[in-house]
Protein backbone atom coordinates (compact mmCIF):
# COMPACT_ATOMS: atom_id res chain seq x y z
CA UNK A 1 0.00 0.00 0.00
CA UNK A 2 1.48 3.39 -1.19
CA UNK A 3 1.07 6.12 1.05
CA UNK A 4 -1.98 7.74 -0.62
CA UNK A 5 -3.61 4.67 0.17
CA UNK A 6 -2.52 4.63 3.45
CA UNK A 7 -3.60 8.28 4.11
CA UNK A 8 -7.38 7.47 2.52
CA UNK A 9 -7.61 4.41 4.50
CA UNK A 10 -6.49 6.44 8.03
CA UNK A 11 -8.59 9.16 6.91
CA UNK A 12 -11.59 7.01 6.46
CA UNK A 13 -11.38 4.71 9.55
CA UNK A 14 -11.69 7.83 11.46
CA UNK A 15 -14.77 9.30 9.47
CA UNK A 16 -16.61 5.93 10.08
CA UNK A 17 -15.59 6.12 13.97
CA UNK A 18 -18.35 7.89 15.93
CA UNK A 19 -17.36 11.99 17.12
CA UNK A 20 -15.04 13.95 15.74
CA UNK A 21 -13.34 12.63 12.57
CA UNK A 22 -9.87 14.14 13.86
CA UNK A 23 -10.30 13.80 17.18
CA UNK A 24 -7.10 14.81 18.59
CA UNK A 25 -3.85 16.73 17.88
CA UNK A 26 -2.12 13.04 17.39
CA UNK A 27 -4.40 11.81 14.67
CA UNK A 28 -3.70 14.81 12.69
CA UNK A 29 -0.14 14.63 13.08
CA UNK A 30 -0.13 10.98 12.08
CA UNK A 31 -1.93 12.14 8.90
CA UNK A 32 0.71 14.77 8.69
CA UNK A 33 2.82 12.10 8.58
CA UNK A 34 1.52 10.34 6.06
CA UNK A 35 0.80 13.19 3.67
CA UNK A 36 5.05 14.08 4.30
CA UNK A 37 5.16 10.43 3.25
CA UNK A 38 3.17 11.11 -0.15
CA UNK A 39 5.68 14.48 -0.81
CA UNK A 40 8.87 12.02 -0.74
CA UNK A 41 7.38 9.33 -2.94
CA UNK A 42 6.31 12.05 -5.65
CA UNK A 43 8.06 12.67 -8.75
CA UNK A 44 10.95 15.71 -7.45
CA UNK A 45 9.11 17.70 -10.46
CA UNK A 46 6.33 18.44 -8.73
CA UNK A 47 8.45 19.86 -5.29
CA UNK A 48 8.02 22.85 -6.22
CA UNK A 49 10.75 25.38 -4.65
CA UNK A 50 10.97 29.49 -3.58
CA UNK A 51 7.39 30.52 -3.41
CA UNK A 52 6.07 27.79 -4.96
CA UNK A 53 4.14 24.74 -3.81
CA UNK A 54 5.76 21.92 -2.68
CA UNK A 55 4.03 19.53 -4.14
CA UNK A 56 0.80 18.89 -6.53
CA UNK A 57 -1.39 18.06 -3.61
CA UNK A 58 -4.25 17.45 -5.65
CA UNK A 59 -4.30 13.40 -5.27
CA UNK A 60 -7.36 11.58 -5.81
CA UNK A 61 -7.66 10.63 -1.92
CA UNK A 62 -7.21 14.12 -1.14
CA UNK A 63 -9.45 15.92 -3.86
CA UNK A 64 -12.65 13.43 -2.47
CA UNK A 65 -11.68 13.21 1.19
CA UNK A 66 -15.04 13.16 3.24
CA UNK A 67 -13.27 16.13 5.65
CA UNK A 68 -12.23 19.37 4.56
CA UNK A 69 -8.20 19.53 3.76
CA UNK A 70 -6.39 22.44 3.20
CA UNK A 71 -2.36 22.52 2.69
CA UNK A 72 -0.93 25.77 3.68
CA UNK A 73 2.35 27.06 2.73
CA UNK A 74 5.59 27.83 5.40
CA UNK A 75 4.86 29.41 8.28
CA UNK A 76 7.21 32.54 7.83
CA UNK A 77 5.20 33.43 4.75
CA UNK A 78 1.58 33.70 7.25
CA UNK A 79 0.38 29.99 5.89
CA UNK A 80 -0.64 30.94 2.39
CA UNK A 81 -2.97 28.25 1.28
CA UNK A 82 -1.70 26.45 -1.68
CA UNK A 83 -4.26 23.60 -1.80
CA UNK A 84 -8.18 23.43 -0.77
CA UNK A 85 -9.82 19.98 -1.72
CA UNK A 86 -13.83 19.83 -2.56
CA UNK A 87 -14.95 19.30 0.88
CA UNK A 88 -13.26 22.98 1.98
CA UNK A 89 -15.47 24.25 -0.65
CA UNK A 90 -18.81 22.89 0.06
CA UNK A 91 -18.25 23.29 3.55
CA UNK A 92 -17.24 27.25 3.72
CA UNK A 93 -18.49 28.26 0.28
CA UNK A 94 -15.16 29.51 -0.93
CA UNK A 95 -13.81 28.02 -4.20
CA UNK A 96 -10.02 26.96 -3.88
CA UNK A 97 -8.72 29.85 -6.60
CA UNK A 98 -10.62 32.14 -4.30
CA UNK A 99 -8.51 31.03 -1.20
CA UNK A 100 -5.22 29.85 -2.94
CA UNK A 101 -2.52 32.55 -1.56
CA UNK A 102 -4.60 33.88 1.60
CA UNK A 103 -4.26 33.08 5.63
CA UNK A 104 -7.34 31.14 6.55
CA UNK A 105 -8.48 33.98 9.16
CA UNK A 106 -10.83 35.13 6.36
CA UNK A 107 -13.13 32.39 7.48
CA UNK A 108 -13.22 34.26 10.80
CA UNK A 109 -15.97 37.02 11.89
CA UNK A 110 -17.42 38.50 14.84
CA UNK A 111 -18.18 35.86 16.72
CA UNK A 112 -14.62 33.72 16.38
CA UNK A 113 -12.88 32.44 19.34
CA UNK A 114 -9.67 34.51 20.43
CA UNK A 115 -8.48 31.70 22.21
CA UNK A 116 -9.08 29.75 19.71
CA UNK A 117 -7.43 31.76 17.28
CA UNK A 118 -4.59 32.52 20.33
CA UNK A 119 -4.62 28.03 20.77
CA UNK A 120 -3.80 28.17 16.43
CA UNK A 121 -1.30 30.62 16.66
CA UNK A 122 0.66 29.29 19.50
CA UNK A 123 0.83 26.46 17.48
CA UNK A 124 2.14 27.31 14.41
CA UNK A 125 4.62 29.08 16.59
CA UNK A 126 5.89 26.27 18.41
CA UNK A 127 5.49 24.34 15.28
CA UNK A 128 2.74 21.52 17.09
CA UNK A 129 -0.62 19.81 16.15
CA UNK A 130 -3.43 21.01 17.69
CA UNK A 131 -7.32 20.97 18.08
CA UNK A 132 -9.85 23.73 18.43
CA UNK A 133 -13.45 24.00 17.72
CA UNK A 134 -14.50 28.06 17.09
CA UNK A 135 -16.85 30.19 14.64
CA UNK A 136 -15.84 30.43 11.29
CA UNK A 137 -17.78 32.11 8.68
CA UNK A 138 -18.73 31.13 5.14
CA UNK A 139 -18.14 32.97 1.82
CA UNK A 140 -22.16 33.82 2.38
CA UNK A 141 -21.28 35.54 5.91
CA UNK A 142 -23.00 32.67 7.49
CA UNK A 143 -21.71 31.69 10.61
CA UNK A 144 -20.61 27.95 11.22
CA UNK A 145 -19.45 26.10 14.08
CA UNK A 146 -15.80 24.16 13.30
CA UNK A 147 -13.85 21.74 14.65
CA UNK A 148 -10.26 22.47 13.34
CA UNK A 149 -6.91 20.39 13.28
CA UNK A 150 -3.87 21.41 12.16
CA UNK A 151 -0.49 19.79 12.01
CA UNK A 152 2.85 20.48 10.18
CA UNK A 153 4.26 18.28 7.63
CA UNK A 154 7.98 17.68 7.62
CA UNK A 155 10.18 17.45 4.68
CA UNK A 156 12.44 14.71 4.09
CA UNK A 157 15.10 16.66 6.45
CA UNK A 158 12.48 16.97 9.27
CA UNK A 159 12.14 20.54 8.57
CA UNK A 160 8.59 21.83 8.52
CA UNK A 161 7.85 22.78 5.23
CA UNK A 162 4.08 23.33 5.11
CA UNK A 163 0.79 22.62 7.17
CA UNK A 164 -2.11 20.82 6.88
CA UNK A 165 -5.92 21.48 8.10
CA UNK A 166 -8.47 19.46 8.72
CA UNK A 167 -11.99 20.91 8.92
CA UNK A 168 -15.72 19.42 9.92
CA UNK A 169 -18.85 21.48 10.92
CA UNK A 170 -19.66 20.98 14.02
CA UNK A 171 -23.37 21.04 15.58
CA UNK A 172 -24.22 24.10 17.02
CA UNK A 173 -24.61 25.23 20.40
């Protein structure tokens, strides 16, 4: 099994398991994992380099994944988003051209966690997975309620070299 396959069937066993599809800070770094495994078993034309992405992200078992995926870019550059699979866009509205090259915080609005945002932040800063469930808004301006997961993905050297988030509505309050 190649690690595409791998990351579809992780990704699935957790969609079919009752809650939260990524349920902790571990589960999306062990995806992270996997999707860093995918980046070293793709052809080195598509790694990208400078300001470009670091790899075609648009697999199969990403494009149809049953959660929301997004890829962002390195962290020095605010997390660009350089890939948004079908899910992000049914679930927030926003087509992927529309997003590609923006920080994510334009899914947030009045109503949006600080701490949340603060919890995100901190993470990206120390370079850790984490979990948080806020507000986020649609392309519409309607609110949502979000459980998000994000993780960084290592290159081959360890270094972190993008991100990856995971997004699911959430029932509201």
């Amino acid at each position: 099994m190649g690690p595409a396959d791998s990351f579809a069937t992780q990704l699935h066993s957790h969609v079919e398991s009752d809650g939260p599809t990524i349920s902790t800070a571990a589960v999306a770094t062990s995806l992270a994992a996997t999707l860093s495994e995918m980046r070293e078993t793709a052809p080195v034309s598509t790694h990208g380099g400078g300001d470009d992405p670091a790899l075609d992200w648009a697999t199969q078992e990403i494009d149809e994944a049953p959660i929301s995926i997004v890829i962002t870019g390195p962290a020095y550059a605010d997390n660009p988003v350089w890939y948004a699979n079908e899910a992000f866009e049914s679930l927030t509205g926003y087509t992927e051209t529309e997003v590609i090259g923006d920080n994510l915080r334009l899914l947030q609005g009045s109503e949006t966690s600080a701490d949340a945002v603060a919890d995100l932040r901190e993470a990206v800063d120390i370079w850790e997975a984490t979990v948080v469930e806020l507000a986020n808004y649609r392309a519409n301006g309607d609110q949502f309620r979000s459980r998000v997961a994000i993780a960084p993905i290592p290159d081959e050297t360890g270094t972190i070299s993008n991100w990856v988030g995971f997004q699911e509505a959430r029932p509201t309050a």
